[in-house]
N, C-alpha and C. Protein backbone atom coordinates (compact mmCIF):
# COMPACT_ATOMS: atom_id res chain seq x y z
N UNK A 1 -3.18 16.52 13.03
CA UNK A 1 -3.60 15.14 13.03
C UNK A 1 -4.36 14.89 14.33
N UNK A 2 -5.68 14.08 14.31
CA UNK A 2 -6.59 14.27 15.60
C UNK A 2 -7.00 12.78 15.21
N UNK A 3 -6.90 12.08 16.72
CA UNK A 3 -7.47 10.90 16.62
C UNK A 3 -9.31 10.85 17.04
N UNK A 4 -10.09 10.52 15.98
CA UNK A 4 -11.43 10.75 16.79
C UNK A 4 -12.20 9.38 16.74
N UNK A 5 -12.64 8.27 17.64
CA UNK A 5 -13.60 7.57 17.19
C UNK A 5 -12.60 6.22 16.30
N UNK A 6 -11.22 6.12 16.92
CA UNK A 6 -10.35 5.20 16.15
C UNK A 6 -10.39 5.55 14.88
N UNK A 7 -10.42 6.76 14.10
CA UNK A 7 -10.49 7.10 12.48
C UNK A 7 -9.59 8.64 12.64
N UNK A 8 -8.31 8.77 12.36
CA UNK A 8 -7.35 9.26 11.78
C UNK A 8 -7.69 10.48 11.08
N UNK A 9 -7.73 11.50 11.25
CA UNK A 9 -8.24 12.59 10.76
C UNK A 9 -6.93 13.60 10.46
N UNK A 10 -6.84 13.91 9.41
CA UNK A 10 -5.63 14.68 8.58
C UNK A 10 -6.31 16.11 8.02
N UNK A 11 -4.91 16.58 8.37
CA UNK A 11 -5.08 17.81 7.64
C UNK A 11 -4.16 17.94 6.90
N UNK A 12 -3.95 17.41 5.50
CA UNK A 12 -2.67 17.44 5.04
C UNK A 12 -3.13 17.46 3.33
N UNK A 13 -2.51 18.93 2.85
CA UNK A 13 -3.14 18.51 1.42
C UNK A 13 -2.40 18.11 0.39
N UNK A 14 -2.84 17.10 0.07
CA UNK A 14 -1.57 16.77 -1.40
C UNK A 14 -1.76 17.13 -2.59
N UNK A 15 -2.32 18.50 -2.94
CA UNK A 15 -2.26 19.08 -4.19
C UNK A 15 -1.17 18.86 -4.80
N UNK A 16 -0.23 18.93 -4.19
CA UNK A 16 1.14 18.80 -5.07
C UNK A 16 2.20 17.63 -4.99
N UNK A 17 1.37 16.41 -4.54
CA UNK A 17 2.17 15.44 -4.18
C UNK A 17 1.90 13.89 -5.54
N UNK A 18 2.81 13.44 -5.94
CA UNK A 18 2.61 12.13 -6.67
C UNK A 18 2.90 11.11 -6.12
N UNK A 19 1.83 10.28 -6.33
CA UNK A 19 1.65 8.87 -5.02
C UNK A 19 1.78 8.06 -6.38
N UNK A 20 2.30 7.15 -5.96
CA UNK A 20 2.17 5.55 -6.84
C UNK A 20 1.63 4.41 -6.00
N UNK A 21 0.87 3.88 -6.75
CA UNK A 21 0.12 2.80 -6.00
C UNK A 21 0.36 1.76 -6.55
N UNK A 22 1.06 0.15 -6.30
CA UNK A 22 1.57 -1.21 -6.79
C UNK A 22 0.71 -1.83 -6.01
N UNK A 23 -0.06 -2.39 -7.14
CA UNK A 23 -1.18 -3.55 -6.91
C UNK A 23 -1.24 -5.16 -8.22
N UNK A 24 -0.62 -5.81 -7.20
CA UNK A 24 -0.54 -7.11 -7.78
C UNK A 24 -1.75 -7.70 -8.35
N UNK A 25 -1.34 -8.80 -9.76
CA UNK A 25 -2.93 -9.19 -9.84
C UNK A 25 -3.43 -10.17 -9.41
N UNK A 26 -2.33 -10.74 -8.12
CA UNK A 26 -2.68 -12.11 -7.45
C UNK A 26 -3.80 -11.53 -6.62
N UNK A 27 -4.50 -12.30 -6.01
CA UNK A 27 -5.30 -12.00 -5.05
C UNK A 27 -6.38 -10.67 -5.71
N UNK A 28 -6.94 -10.67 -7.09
CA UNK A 28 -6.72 -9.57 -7.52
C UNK A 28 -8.36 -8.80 -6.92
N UNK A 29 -8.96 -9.45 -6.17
CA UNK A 29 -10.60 -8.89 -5.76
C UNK A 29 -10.38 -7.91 -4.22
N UNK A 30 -9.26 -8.29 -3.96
CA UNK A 30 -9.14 -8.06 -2.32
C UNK A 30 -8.27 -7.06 -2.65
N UNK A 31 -6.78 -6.70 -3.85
CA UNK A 31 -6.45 -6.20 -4.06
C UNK A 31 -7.07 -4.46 -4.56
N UNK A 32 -8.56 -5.20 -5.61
CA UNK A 32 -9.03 -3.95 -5.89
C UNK A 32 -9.45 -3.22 -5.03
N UNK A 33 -10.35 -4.01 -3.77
CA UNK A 33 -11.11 -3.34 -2.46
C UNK A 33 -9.95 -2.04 -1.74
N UNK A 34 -8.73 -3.12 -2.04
CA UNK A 34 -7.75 -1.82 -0.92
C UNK A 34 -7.36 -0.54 -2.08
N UNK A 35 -7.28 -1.05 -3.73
CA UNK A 35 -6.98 0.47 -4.21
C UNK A 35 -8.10 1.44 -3.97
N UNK A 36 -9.58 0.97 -4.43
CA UNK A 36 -10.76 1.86 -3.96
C UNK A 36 -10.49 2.78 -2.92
N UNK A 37 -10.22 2.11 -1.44
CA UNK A 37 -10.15 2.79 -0.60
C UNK A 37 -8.87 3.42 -0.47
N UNK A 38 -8.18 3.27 -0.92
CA UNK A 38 -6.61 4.01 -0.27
C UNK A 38 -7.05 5.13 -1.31
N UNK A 39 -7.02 5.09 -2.84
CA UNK A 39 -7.31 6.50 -3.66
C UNK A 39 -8.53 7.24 -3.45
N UNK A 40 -9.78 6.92 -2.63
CA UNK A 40 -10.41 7.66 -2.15
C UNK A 40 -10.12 8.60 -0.83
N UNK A 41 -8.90 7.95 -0.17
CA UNK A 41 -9.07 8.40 1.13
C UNK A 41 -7.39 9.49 0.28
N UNK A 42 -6.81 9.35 -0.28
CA UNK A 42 -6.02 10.47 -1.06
C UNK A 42 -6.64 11.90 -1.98
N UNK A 43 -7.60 10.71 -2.58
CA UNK A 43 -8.43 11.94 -3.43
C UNK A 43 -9.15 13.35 -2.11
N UNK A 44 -9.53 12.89 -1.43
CA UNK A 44 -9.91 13.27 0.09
C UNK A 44 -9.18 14.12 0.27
N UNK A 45 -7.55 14.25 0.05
CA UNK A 45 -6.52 14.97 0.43
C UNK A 45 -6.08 15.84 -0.30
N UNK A 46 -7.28 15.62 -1.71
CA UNK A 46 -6.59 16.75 -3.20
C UNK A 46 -5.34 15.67 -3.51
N UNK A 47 -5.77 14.87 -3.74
CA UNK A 47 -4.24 14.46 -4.41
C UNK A 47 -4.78 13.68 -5.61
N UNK A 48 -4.30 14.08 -6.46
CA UNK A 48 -4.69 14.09 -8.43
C UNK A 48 -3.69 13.53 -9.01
N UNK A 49 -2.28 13.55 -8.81
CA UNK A 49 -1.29 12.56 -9.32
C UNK A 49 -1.33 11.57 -8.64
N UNK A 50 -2.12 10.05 -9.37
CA UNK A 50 -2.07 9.20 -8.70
C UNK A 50 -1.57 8.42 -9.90
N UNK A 51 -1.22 7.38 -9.40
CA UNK A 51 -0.77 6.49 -10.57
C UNK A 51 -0.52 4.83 -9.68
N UNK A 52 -1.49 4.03 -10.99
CA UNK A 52 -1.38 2.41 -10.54
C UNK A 52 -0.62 1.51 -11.27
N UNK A 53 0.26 1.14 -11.26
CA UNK A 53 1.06 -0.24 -11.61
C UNK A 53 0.41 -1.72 -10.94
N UNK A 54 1.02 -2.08 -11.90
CA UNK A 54 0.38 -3.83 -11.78
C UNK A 54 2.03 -4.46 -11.62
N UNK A 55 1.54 -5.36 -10.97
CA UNK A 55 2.47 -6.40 -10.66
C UNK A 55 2.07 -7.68 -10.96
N UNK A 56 2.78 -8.98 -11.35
CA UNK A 56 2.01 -10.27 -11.21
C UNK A 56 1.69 -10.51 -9.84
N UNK A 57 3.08 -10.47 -8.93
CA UNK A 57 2.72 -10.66 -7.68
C UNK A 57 3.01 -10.10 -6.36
N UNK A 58 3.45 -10.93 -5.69
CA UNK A 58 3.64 -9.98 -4.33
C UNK A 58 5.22 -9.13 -4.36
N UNK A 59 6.19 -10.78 -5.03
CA UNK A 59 7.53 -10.57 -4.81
C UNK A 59 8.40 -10.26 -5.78
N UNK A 60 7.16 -9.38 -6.92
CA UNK A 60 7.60 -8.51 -7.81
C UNK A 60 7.79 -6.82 -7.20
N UNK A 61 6.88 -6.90 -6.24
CA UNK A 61 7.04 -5.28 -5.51
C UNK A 61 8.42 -4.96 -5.08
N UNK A 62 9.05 -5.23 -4.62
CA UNK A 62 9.84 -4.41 -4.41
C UNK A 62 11.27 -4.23 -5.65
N UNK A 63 11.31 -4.85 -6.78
CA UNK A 63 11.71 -4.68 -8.18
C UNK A 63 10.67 -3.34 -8.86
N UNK A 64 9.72 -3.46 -8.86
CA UNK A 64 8.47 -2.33 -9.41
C UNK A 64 8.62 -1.51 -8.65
N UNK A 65 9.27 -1.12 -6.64
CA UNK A 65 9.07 0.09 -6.27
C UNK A 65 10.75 1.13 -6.67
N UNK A 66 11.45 0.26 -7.06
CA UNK A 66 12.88 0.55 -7.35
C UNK A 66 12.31 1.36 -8.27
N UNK A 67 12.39 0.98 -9.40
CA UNK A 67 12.39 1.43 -11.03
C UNK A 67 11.10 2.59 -11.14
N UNK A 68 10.12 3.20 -10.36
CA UNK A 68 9.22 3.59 -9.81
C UNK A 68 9.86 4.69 -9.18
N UNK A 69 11.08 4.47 -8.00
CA UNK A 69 11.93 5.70 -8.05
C UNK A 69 12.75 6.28 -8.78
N UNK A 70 13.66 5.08 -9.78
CA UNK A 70 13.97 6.00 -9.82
C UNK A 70 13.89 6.97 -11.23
N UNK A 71 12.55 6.62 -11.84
CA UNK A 71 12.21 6.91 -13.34
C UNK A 71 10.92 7.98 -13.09
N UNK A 72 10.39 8.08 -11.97
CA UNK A 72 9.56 9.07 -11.59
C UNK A 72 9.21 9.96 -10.36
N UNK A 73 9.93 9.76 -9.75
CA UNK A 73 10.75 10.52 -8.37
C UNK A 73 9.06 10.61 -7.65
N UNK A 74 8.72 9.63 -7.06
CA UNK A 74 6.87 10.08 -6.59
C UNK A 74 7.64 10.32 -4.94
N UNK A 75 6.60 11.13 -4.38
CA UNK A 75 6.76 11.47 -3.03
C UNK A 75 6.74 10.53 -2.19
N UNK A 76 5.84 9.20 -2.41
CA UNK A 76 5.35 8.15 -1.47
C UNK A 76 4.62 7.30 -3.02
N UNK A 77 5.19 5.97 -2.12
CA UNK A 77 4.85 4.66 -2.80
C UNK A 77 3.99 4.18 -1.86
N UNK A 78 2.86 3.57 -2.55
CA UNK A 78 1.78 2.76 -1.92
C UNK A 78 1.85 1.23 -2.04
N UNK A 79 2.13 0.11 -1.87
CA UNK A 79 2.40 -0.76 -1.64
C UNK A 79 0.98 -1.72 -1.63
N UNK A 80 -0.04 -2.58 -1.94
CA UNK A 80 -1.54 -2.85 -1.74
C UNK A 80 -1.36 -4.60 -1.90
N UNK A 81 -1.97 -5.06 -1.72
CA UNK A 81 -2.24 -6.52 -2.35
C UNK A 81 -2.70 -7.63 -1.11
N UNK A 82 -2.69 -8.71 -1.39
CA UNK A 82 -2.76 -9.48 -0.38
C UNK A 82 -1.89 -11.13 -0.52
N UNK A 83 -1.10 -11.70 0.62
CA UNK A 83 -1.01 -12.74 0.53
C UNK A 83 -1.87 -13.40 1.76
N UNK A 84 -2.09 -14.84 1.23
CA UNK A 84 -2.95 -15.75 1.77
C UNK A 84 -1.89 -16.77 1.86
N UNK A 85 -1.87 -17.43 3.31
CA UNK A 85 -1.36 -18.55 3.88
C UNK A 85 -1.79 -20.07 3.35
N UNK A 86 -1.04 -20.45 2.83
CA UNK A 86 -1.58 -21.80 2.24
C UNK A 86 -1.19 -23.01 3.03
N UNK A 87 -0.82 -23.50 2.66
CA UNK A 87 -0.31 -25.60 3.33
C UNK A 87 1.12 -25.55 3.12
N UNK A 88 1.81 -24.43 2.40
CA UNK A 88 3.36 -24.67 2.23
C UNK A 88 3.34 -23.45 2.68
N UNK A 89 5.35 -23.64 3.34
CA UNK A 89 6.13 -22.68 3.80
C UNK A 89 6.36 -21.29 2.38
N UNK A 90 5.78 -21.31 1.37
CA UNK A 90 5.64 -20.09 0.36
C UNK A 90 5.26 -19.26 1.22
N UNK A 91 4.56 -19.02 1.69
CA UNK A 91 3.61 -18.02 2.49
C UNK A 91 4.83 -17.15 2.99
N UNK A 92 5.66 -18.23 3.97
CA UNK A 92 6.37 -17.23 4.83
C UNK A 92 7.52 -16.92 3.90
N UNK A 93 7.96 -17.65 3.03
CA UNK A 93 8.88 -16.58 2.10
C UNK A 93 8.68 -15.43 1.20
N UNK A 94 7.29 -15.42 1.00
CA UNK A 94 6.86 -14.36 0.12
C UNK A 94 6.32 -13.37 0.54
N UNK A 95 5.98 -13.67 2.44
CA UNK A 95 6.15 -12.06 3.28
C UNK A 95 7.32 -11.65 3.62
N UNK A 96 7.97 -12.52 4.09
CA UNK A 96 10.02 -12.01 4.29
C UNK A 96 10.08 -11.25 3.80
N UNK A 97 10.53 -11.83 2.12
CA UNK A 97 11.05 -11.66 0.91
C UNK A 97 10.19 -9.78 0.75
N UNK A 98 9.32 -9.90 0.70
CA UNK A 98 8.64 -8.94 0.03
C UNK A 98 8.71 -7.94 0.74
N UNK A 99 8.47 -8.09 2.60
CA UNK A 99 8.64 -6.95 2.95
C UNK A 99 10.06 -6.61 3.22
N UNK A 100 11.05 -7.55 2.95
CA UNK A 100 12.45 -6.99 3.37
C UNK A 100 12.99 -6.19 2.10
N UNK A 101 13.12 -6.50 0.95
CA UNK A 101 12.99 -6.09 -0.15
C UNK A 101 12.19 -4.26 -0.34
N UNK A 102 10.75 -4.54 0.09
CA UNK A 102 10.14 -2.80 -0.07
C UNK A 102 11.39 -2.27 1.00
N UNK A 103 11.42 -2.62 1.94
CA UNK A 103 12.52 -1.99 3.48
C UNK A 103 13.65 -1.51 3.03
N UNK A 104 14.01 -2.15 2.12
CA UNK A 104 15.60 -1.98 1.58
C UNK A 104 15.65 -0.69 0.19
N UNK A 105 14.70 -0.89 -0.23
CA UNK A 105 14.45 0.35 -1.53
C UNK A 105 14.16 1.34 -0.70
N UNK A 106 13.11 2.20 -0.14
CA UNK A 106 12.63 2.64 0.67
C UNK A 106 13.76 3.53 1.39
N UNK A 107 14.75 2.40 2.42
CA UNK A 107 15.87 3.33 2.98
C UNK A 107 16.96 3.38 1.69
N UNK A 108 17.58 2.90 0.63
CA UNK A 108 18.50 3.58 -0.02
C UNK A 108 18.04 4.24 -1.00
N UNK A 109 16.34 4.55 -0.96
CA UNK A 109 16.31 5.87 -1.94
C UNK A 109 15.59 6.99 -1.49
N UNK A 110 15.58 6.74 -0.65
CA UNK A 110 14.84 7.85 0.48
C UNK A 110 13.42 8.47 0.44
N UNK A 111 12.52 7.30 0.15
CA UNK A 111 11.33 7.57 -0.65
C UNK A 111 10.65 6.63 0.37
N UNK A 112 9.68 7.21 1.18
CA UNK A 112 8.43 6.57 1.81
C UNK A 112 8.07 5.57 0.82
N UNK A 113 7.43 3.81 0.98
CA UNK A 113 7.04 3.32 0.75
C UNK A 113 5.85 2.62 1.70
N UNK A 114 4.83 2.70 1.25
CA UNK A 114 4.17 2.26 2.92
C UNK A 114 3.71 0.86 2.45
N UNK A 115 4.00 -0.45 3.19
CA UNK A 115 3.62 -1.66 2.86
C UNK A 115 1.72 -1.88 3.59
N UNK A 116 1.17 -1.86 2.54
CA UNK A 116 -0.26 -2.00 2.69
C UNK A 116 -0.78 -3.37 1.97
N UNK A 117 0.51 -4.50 1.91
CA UNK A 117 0.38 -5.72 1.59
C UNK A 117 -0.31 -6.81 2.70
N UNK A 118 -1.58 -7.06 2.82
CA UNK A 118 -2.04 -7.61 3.44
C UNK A 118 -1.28 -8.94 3.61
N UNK A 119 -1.33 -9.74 5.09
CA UNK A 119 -0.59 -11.04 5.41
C UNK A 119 -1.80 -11.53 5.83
N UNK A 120 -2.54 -12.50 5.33
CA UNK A 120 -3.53 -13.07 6.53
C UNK A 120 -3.54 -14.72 6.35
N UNK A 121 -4.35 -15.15 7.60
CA UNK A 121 -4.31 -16.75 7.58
C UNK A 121 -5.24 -17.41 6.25
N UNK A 122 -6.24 -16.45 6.28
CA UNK A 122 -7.38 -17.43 5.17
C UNK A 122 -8.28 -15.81 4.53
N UNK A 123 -8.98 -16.30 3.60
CA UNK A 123 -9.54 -15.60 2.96
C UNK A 123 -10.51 -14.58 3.59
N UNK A 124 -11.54 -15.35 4.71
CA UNK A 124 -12.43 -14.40 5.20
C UNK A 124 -11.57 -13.45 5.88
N UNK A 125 -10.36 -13.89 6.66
CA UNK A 125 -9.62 -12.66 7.02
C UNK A 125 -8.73 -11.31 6.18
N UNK A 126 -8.64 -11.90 5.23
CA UNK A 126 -8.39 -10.57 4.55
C UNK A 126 -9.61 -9.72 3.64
N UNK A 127 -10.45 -10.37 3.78
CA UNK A 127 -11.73 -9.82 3.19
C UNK A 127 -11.97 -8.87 4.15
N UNK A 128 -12.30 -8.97 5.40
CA UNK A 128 -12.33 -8.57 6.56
C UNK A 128 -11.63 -7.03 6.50
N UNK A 129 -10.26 -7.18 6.41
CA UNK A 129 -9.01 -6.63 6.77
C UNK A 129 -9.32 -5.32 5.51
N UNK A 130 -9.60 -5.88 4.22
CA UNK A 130 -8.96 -4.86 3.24
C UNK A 130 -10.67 -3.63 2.57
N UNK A 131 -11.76 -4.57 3.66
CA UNK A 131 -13.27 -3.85 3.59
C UNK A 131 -13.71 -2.52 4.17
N UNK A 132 -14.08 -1.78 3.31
CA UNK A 132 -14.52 -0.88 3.87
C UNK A 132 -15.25 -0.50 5.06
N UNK A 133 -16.26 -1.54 5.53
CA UNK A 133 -16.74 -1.79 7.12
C UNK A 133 -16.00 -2.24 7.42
N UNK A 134 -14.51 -2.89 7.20
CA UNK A 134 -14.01 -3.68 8.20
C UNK A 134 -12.87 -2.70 8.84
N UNK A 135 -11.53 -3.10 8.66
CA UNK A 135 -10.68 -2.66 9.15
C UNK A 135 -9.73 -1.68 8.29
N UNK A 136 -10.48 -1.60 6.73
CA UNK A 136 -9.91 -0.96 6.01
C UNK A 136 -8.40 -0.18 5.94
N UNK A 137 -7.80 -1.49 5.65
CA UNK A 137 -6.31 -1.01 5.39
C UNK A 137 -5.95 -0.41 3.97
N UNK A 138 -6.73 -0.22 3.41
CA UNK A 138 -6.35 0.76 2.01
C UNK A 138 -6.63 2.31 2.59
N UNK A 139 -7.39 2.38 2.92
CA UNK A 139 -7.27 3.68 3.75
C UNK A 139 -5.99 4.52 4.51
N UNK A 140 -6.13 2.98 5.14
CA UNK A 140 -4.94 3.17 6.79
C UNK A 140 -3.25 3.23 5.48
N UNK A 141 -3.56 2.55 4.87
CA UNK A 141 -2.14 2.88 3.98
C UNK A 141 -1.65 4.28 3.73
N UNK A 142 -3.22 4.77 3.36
CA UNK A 142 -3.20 6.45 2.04
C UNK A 142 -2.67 6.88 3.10
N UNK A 143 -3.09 6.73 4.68
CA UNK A 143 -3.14 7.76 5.54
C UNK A 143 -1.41 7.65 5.85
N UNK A 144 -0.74 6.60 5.84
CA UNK A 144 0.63 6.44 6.88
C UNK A 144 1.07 7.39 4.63
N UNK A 145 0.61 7.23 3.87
CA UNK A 145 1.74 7.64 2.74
C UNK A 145 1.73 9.52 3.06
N UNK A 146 0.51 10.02 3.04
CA UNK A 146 0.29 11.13 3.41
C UNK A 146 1.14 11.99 4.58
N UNK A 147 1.26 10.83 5.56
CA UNK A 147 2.06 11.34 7.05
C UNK A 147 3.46 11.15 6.43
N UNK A 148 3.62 10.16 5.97
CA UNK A 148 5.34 9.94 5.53
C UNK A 148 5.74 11.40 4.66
N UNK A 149 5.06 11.59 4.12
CA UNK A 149 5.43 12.65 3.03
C UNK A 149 5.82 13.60 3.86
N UNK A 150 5.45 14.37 4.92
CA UNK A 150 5.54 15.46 5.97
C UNK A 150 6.75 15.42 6.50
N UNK A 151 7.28 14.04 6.65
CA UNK A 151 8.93 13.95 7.22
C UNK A 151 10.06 15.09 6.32
């Protein structure tokens, strides 16, 4: 693993690894941007068992990453989507909720889950966040599922 130029460079091949990727259909444009990039930056790695589930929403993920272990034993769960901050306190229960929930599956089934659920204040910021010129966190996801797997 070599850091060059702030871009993460792996040597890690997942010919033989099955990733699952949970992508909600809320938020569902910002959602697609991060699967693009996270299964390109896997495919990158030889990794051919990929598989996408849908969710309605955010705080269906961690119910979908359960049943996900334990009906198909994948090496690493990918986690994708986005919530957006609105005018009500929802916001902050449906990042809690969601990431305490992936946290809790994750350690009692001993299965990497990497939360690549975007949190942002407003729209241009997760546009931003989940873009390929931008800060591309579908990427930065593939990359932490890839490293998890190595543990």
């Amino acid at each position: 693993m070599e850091l060059e130029n702030n871009d993460l460079q792996l040597d890690i091949d997942g010919k033989d690894m099955k990733i699952v990727i949970i992508l909600p259909y809320f938020n569902e444009k910002i959602g697609l941007e991060l699967l693009e990039n996270a299964k390109a930056e896997l495919e990158t790695h030889n990794v051919k068992n990929i598989e996408v589930v849908r969710t309605s929403g955010a705080l269906e993920i961690p119910f979908a990453c359960q049943r996900i272990i334990e009906k198909q034993k994948p090496n690493a769960i990918i986690t994708l989507g986005a919530i957006i901050k609105g005018e009500t306190s929802h916001y902050d229960m449906v990042c809690n909720t969601t990431y305490s929930g992936i946290n809790t599956v994750q350690l009692e089934h001993n299965v990497p889950i990497i939360y690549g659920v975007l949190t942002c204040d407003n729209i241009e910021q997760a546009n931003q966040r989940s873009s390929k010129e931008g800060s591309n966190k579908g990427k930065q996801a593939a990359q932490a599922a890839l490293i998890q797997t190595q543990l």
